[in-house]
N, C-alpha and C. Protein backbone atom coordinates (compact mmCIF):
# COMPACT_ATOMS: atom_id res chain seq x y z
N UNK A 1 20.86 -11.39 45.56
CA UNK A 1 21.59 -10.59 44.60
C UNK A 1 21.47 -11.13 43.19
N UNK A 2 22.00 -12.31 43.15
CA UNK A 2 20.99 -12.90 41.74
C UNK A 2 20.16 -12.94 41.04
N UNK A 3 19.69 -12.93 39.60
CA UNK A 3 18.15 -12.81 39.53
C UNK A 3 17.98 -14.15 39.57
N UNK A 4 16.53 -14.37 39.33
CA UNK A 4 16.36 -15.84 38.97
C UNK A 4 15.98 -15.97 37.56
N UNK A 5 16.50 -17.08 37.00
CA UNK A 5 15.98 -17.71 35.14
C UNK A 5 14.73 -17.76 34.73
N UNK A 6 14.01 -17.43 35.86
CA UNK A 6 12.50 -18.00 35.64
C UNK A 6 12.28 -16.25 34.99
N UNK A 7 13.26 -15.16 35.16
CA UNK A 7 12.16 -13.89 34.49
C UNK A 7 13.36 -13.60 32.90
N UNK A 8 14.01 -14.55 32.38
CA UNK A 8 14.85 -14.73 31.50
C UNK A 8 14.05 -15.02 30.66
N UNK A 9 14.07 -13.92 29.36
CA UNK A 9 13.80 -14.40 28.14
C UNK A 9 13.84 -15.68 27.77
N UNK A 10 13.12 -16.39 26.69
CA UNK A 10 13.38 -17.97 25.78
C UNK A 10 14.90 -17.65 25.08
N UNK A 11 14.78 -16.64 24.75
CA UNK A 11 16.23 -15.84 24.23
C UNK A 11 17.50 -16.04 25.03
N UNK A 12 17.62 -14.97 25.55
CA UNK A 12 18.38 -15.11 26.80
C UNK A 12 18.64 -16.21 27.60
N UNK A 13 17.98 -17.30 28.12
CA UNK A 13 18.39 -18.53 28.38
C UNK A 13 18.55 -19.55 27.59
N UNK A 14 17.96 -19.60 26.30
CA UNK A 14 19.14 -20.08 25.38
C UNK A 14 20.34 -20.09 25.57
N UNK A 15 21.04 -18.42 25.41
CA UNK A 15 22.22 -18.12 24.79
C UNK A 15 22.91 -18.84 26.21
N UNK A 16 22.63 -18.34 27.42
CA UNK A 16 23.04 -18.70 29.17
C UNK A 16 23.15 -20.57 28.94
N UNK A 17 22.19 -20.88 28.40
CA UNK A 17 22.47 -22.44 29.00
C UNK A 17 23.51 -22.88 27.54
N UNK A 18 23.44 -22.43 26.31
CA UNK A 18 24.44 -23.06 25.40
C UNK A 18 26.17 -22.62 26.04
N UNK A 19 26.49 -21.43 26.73
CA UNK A 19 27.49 -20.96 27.02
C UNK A 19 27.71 -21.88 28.09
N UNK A 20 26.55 -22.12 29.41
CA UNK A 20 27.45 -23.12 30.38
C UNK A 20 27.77 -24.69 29.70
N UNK A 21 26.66 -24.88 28.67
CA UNK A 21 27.34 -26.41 27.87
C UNK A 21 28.64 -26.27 27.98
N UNK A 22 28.87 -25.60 27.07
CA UNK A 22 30.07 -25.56 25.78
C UNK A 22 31.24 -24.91 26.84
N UNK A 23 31.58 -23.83 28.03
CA UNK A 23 32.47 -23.49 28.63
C UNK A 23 32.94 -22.51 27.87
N UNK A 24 32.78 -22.39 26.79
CA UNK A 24 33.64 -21.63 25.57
C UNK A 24 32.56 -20.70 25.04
N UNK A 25 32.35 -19.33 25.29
CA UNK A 25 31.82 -18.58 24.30
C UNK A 25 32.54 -17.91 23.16
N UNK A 26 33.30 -18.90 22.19
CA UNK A 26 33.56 -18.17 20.66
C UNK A 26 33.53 -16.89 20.43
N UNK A 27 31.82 -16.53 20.29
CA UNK A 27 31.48 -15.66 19.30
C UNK A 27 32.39 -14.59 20.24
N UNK A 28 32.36 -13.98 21.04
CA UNK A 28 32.77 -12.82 21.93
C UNK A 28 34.17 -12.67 21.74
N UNK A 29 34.58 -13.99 21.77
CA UNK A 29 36.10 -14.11 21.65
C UNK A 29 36.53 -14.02 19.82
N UNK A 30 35.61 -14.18 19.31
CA UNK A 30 36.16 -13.67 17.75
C UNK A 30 35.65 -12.44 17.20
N UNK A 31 34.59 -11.89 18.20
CA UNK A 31 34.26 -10.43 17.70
C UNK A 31 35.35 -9.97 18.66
N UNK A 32 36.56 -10.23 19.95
CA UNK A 32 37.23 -9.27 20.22
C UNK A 32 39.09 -9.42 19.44
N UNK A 33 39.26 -10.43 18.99
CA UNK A 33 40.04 -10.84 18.41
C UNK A 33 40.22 -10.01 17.57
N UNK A 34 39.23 -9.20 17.08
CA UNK A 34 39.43 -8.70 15.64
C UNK A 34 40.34 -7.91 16.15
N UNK A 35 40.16 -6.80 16.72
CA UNK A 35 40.78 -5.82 17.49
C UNK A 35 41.93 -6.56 18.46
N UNK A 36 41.50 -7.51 19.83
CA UNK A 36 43.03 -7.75 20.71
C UNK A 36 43.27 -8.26 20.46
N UNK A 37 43.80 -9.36 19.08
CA UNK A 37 44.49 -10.12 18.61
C UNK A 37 44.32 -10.24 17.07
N UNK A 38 45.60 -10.66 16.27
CA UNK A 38 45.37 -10.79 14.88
C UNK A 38 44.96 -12.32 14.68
N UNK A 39 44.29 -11.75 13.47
CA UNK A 39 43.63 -13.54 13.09
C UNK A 39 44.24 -15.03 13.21
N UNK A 40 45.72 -14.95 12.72
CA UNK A 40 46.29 -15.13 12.69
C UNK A 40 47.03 -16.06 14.54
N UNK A 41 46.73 -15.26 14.60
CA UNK A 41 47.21 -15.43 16.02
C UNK A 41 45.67 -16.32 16.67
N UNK A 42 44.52 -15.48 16.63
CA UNK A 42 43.11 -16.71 16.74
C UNK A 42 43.19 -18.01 16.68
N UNK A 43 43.54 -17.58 14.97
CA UNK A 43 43.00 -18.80 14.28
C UNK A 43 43.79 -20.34 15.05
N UNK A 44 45.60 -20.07 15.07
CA UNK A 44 46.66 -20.45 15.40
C UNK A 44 46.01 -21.53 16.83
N UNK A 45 44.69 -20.66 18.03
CA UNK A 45 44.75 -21.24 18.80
C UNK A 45 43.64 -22.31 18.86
N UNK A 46 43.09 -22.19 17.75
CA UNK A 46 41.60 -22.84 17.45
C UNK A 46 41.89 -24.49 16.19
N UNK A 47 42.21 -25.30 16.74
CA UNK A 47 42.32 -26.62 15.66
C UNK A 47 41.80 -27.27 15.47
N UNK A 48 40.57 -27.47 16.07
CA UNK A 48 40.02 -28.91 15.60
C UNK A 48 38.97 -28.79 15.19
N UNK A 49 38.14 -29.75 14.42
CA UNK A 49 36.96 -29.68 14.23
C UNK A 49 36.26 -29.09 15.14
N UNK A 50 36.26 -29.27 16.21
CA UNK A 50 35.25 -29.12 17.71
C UNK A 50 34.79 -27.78 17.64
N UNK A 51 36.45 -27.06 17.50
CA UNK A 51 36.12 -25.40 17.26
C UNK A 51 35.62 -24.74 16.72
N UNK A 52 35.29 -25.27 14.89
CA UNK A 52 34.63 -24.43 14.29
C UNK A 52 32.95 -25.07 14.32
N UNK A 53 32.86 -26.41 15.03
CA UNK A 53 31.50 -26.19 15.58
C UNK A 53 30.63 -25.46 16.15
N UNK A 54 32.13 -24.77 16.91
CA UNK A 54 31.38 -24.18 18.58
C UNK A 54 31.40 -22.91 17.75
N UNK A 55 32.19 -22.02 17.14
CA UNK A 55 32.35 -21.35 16.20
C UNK A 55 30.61 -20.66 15.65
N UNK A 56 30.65 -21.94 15.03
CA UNK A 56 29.40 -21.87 13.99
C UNK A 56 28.02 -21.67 15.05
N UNK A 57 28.17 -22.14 16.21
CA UNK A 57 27.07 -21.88 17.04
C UNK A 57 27.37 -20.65 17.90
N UNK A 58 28.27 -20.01 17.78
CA UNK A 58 28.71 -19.06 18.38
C UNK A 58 27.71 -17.86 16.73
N UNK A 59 28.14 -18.17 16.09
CA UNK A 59 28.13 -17.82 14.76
C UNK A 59 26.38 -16.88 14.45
N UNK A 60 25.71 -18.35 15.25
CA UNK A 60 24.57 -18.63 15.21
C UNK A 60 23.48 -17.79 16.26
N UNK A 61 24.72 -17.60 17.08
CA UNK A 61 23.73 -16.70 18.03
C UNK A 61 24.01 -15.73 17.88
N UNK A 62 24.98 -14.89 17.19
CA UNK A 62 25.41 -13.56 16.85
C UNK A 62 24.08 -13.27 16.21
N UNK A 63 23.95 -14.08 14.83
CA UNK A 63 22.45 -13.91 14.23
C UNK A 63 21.52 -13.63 14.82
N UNK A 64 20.97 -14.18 15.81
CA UNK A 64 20.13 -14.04 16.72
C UNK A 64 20.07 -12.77 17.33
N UNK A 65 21.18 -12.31 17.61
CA UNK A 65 20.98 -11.01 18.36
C UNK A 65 20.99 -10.19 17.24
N UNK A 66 21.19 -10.07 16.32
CA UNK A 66 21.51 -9.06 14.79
C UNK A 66 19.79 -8.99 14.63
N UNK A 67 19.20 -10.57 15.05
CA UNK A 67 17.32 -10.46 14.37
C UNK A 67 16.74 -9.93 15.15
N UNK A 68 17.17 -10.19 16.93
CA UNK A 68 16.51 -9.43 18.28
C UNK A 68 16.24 -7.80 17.46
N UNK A 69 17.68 -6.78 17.11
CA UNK A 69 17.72 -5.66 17.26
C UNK A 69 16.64 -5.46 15.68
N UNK A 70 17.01 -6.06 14.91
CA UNK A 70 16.13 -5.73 13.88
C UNK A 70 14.59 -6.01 14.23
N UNK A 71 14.20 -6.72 15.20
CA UNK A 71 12.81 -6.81 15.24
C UNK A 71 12.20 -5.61 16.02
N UNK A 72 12.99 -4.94 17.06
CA UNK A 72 12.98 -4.11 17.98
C UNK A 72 12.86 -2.42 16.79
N UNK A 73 14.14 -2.68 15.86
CA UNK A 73 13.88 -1.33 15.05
C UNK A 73 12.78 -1.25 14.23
N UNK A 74 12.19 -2.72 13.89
CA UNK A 74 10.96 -2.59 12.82
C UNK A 74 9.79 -2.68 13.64
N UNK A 75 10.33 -2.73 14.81
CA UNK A 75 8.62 -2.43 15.63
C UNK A 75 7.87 -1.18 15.60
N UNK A 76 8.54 0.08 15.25
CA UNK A 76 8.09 1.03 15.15
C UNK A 76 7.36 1.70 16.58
N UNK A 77 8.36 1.06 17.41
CA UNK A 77 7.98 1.78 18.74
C UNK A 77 9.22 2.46 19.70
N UNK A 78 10.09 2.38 18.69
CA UNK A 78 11.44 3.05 19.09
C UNK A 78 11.58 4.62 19.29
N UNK A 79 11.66 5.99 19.91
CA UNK A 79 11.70 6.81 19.30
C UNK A 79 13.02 7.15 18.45
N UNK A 80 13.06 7.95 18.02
CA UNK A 80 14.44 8.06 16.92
C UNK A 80 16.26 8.28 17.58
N UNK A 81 15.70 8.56 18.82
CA UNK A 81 17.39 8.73 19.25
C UNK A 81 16.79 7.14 19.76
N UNK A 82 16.13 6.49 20.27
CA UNK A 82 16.59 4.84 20.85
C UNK A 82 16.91 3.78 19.66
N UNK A 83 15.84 4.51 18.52
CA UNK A 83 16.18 3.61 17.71
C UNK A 83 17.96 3.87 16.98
N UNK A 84 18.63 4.93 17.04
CA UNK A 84 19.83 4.86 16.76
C UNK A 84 20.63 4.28 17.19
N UNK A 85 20.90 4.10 19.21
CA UNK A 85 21.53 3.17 19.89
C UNK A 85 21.19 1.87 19.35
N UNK A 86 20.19 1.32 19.13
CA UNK A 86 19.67 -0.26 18.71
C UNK A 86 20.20 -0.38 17.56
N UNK A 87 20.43 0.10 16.52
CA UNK A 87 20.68 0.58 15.22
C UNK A 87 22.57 -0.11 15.63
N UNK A 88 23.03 0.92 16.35
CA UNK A 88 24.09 1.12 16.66
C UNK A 88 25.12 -0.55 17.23
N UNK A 89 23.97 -0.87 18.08
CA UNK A 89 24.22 -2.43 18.65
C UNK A 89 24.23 -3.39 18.10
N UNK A 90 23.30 -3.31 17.37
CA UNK A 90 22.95 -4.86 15.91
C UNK A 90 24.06 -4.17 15.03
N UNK A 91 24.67 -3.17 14.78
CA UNK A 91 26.17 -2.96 14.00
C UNK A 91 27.19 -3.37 14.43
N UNK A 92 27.11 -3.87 15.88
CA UNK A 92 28.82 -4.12 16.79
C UNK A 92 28.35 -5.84 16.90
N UNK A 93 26.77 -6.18 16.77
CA UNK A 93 26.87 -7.59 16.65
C UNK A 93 27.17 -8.35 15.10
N UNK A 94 26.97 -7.46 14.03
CA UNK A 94 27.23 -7.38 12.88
C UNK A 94 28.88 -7.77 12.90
N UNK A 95 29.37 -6.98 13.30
CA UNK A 95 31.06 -6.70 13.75
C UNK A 95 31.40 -8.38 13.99
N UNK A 96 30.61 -8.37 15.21
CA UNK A 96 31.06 -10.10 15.50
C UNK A 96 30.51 -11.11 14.78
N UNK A 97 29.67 -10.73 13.96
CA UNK A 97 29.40 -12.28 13.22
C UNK A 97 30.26 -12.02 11.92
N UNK A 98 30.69 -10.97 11.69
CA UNK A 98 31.83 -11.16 10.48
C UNK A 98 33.11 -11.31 10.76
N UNK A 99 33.94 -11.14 11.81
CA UNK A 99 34.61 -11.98 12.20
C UNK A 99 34.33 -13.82 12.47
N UNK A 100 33.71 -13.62 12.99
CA UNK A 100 33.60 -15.05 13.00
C UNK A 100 32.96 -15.90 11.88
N UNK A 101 32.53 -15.27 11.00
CA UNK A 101 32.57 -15.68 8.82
C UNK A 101 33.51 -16.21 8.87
N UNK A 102 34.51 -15.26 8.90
CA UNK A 102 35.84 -14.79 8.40
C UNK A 102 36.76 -15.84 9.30
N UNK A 103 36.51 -16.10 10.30
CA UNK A 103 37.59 -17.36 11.08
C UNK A 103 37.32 -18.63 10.66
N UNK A 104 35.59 -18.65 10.92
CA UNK A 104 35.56 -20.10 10.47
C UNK A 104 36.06 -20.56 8.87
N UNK A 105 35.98 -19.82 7.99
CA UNK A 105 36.60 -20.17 6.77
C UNK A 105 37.79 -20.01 6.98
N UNK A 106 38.48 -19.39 7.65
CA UNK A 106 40.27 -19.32 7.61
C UNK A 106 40.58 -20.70 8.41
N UNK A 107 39.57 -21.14 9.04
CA UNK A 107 39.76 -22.23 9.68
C UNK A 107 39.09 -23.69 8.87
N UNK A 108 39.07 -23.37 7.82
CA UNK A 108 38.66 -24.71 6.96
C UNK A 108 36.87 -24.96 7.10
N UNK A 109 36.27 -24.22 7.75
CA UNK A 109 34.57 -24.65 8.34
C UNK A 109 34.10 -23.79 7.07
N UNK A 110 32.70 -24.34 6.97
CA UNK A 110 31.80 -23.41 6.28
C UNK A 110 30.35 -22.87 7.37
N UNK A 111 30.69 -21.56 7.20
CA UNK A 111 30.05 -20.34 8.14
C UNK A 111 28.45 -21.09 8.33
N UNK A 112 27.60 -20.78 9.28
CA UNK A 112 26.04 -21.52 9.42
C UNK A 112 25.27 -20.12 8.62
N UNK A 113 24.15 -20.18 8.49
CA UNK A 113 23.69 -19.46 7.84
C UNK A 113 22.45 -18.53 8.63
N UNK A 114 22.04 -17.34 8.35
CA UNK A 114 21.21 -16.90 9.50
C UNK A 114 20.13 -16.96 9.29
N UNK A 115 19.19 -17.38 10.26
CA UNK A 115 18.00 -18.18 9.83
C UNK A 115 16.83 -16.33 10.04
N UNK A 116 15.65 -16.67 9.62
CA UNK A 116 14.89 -15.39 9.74
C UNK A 116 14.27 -14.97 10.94
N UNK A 117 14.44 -13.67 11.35
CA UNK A 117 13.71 -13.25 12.80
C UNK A 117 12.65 -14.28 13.60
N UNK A 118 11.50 -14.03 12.61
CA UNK A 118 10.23 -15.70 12.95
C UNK A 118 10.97 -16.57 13.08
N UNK A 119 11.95 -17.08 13.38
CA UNK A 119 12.65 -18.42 13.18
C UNK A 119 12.93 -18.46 15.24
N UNK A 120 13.23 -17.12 15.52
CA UNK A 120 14.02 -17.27 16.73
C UNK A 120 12.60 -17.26 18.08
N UNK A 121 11.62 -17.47 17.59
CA UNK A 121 10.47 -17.67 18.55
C UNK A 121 10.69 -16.34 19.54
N UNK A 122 10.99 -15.10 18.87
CA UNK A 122 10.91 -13.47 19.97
C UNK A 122 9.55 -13.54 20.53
N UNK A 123 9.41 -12.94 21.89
CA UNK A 123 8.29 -12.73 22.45
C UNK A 123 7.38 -11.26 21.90
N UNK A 124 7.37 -11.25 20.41
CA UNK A 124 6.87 -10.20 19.73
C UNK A 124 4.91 -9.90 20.06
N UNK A 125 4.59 -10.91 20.63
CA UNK A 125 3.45 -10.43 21.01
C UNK A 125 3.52 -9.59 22.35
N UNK A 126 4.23 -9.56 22.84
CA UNK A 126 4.47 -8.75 24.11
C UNK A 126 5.54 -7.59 23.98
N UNK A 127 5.58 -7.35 22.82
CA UNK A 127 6.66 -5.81 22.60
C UNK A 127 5.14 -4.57 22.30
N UNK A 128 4.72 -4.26 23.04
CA UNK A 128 3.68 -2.83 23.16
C UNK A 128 4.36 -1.24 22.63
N UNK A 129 5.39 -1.22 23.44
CA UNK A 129 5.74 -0.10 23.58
C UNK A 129 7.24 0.23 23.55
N UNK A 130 8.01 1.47 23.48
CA UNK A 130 9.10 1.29 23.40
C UNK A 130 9.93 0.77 24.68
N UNK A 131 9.11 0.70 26.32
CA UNK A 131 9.54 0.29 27.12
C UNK A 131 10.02 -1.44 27.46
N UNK A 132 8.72 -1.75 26.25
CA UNK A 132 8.66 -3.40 26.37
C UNK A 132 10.07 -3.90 25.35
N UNK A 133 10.79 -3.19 24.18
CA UNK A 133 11.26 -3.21 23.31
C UNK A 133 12.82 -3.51 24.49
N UNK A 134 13.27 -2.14 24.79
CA UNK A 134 14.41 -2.02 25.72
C UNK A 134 14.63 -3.15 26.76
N UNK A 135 13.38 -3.70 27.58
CA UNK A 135 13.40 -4.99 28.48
C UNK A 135 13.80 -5.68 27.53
N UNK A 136 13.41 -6.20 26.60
CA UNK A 136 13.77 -7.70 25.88
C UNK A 136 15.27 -7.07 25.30
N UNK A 137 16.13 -6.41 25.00
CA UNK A 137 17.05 -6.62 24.66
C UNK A 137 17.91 -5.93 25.77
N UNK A 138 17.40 -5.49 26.88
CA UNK A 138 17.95 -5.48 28.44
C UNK A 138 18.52 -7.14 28.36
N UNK A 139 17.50 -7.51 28.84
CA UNK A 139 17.67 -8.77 28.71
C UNK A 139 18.63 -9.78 28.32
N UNK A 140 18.39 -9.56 26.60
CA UNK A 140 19.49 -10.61 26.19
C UNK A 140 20.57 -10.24 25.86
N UNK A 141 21.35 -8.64 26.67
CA UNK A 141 22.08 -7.92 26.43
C UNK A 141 23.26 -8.31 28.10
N UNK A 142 21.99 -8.75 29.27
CA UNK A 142 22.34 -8.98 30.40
C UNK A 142 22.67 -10.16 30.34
N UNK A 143 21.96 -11.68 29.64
CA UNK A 143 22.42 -12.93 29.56
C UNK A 143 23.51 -12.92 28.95
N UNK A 144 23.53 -11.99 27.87
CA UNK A 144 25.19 -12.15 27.06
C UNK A 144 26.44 -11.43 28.07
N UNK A 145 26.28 -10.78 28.79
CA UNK A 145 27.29 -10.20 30.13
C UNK A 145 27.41 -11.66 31.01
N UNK A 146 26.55 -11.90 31.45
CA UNK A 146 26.62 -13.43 32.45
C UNK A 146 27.12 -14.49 31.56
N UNK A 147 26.77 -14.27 30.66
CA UNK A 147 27.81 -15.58 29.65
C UNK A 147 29.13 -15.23 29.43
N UNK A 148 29.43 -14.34 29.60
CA UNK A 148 31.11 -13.90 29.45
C UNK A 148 31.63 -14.24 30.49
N UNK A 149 31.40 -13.68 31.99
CA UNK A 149 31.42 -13.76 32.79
C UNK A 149 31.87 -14.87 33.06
N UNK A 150 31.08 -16.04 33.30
CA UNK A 150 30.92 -16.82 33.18
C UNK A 150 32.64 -17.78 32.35
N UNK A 151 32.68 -16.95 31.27
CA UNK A 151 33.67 -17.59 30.61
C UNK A 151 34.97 -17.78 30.29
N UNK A 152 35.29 -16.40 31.01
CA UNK A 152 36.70 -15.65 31.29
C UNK A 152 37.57 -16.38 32.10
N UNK A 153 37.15 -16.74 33.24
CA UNK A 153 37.73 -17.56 33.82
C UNK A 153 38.31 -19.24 33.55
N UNK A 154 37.75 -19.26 32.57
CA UNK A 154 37.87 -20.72 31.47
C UNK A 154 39.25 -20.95 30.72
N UNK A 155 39.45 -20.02 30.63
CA UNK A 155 40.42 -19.76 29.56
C UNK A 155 41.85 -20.21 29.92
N UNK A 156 42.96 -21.14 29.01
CA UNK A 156 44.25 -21.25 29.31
C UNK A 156 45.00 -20.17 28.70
N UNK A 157 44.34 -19.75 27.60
CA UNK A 157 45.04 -18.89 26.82
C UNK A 157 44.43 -17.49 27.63
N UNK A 158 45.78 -16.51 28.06
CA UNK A 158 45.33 -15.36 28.62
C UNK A 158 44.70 -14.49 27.40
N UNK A 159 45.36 -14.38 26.22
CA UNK A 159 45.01 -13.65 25.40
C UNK A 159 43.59 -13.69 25.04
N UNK A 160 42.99 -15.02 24.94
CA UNK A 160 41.76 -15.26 24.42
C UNK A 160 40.93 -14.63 25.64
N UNK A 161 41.32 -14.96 27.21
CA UNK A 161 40.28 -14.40 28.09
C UNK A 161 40.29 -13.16 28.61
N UNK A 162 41.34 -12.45 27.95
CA UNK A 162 41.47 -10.97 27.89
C UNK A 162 40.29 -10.64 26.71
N UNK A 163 40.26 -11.43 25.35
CA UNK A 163 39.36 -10.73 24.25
C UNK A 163 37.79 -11.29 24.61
N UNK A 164 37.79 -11.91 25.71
CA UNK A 164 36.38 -12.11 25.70
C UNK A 164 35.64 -11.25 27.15
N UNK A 165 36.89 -10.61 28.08
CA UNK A 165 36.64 -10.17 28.69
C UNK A 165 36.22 -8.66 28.48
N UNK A 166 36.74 -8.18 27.42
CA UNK A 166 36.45 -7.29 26.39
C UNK A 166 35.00 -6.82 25.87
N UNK A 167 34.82 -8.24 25.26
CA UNK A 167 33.33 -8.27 24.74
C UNK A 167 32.85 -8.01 26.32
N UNK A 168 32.75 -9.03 27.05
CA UNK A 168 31.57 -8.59 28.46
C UNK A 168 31.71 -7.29 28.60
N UNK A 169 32.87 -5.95 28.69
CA UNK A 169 32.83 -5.22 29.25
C UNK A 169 31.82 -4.21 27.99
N UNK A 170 31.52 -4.93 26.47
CA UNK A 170 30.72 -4.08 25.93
C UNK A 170 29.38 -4.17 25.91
N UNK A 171 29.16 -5.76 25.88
CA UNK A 171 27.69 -6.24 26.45
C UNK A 171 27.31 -5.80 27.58
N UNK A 172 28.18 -5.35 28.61
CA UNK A 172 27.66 -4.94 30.03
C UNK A 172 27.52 -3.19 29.53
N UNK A 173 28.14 -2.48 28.93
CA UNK A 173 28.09 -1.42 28.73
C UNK A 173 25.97 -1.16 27.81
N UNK A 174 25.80 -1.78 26.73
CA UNK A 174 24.40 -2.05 26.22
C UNK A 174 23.93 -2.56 27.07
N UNK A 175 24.28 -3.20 28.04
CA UNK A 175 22.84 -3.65 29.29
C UNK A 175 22.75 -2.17 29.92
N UNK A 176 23.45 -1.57 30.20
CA UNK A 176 23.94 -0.43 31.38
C UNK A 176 22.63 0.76 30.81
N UNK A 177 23.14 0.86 29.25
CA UNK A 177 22.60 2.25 28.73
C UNK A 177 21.12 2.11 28.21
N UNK A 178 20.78 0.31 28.10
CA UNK A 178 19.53 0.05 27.61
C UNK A 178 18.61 0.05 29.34
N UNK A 179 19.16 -0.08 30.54
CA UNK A 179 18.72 0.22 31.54
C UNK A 179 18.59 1.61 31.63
N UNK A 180 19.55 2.53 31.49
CA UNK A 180 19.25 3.98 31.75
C UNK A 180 18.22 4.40 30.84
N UNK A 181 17.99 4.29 29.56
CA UNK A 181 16.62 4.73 28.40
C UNK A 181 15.61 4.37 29.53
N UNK A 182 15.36 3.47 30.07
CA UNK A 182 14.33 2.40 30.76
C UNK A 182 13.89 3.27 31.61
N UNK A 183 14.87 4.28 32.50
CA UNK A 183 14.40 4.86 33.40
C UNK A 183 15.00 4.56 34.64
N UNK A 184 15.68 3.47 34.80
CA UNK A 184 15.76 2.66 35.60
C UNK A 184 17.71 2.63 36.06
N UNK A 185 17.92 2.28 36.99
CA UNK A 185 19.46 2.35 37.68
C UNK A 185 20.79 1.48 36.70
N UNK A 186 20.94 2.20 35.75
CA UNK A 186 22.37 1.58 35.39
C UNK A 186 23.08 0.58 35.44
N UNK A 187 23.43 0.71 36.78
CA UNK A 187 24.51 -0.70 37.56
C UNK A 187 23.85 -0.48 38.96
N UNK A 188 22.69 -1.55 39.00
CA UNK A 188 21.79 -2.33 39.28
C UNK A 188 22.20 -2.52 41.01
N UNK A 189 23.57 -2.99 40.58
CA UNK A 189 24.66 -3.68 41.70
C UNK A 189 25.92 -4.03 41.43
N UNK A 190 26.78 -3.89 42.74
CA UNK A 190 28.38 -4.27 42.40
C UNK A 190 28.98 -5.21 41.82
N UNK A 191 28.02 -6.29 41.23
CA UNK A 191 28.67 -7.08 40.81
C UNK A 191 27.54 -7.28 39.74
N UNK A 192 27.90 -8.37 38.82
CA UNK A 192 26.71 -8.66 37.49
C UNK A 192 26.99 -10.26 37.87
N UNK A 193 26.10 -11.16 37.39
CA UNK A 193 25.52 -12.81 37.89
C UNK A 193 25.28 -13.53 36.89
């Protein structure tokens, strides 16, 4: 029922092995904060240095997925309704890396900075077609669901693993619909891994 890591993006197991480091996926939890909790109330549970580290690397991979979707729309192999959903997704990851600007400075940190698409080593020699486009951000759309997953259960604070349970249920929603464009079965299986 599992897949195995070995057909995981360089991308995608990035983001999977920094989330089992750290126990804590941030970014999800401050792109849902915006909405199930006030900043205020975030910020309140986040104190130490440690946090706006994890923060800033949380920060850091938001970027990453903001450069995934932009490399995917400038491939010019999108047709025009896929390229709107993609369009649409790098706007809700947009969403979460400005929240999490916006915390780590309310939290005394200074924000990391987003480095350029070429920077994130994409498997751009292997994007052909618009089918190859949808796999790779299948992909790191499915590692970011298994990293939530993964993280919800972590949590002392219910509130925080309510707002990150949130995010999974939207990352699983962009795995779902970037599978259906594909051609391919939705929800795969009863459970996600």
């Amino acid at each position: 029922m599992q897949a195995s890591d070995k057909s995981a993006t360089p991308a995608a197991q990035d983001r999977r092995d920094w989330f089992k480091r750290s126990g804590l996926f941030v970014a999800g939890l401050s792109a849902a904060s915006a909405l199930a909790l006030p900043t205020r109330s975030f910020a309140a549970s986040m104190s130490s240095d440690d946090d706006v580290k994890m923060l800033n690397v949380a920060l850091g991979l938001e970027y990453q997925a903001i450069a995934a979707y932009q490399v995917g729309a400038e491939s010019g192999l999108l047709q025009k309704p896929v390229l709107a959903v993609a369009v649409e997704f790098q706007g809700q990851h947009k969403a979460h890396a400005g929240i999490l600007e916006a915390t780590i400075s309310k939290l005394g940190g200074t924000p990391v900075m987003a480095r350029k698409p070429a920077e994130y080593g994409f498997p751009t020699d292997k994007l052909h077609n618009q089918a190859d486009v949808l796999r790779f951000a299948a992909g790191l759309e499915k590692g970011a669901a298994s990293a939530y997953l993964g993280t919800v259960p972590q949590f002392h604070n219910r509130d925080l693993a309510k707002a990150a349970a949130s995010i999974l249920g939207d990352e699983t929603m962009h795995w779902a619909i970037l599978l259906n464009a594909l051609g391919e079965n939705p929800v795969p299986a009863a459970f996600i891994a």
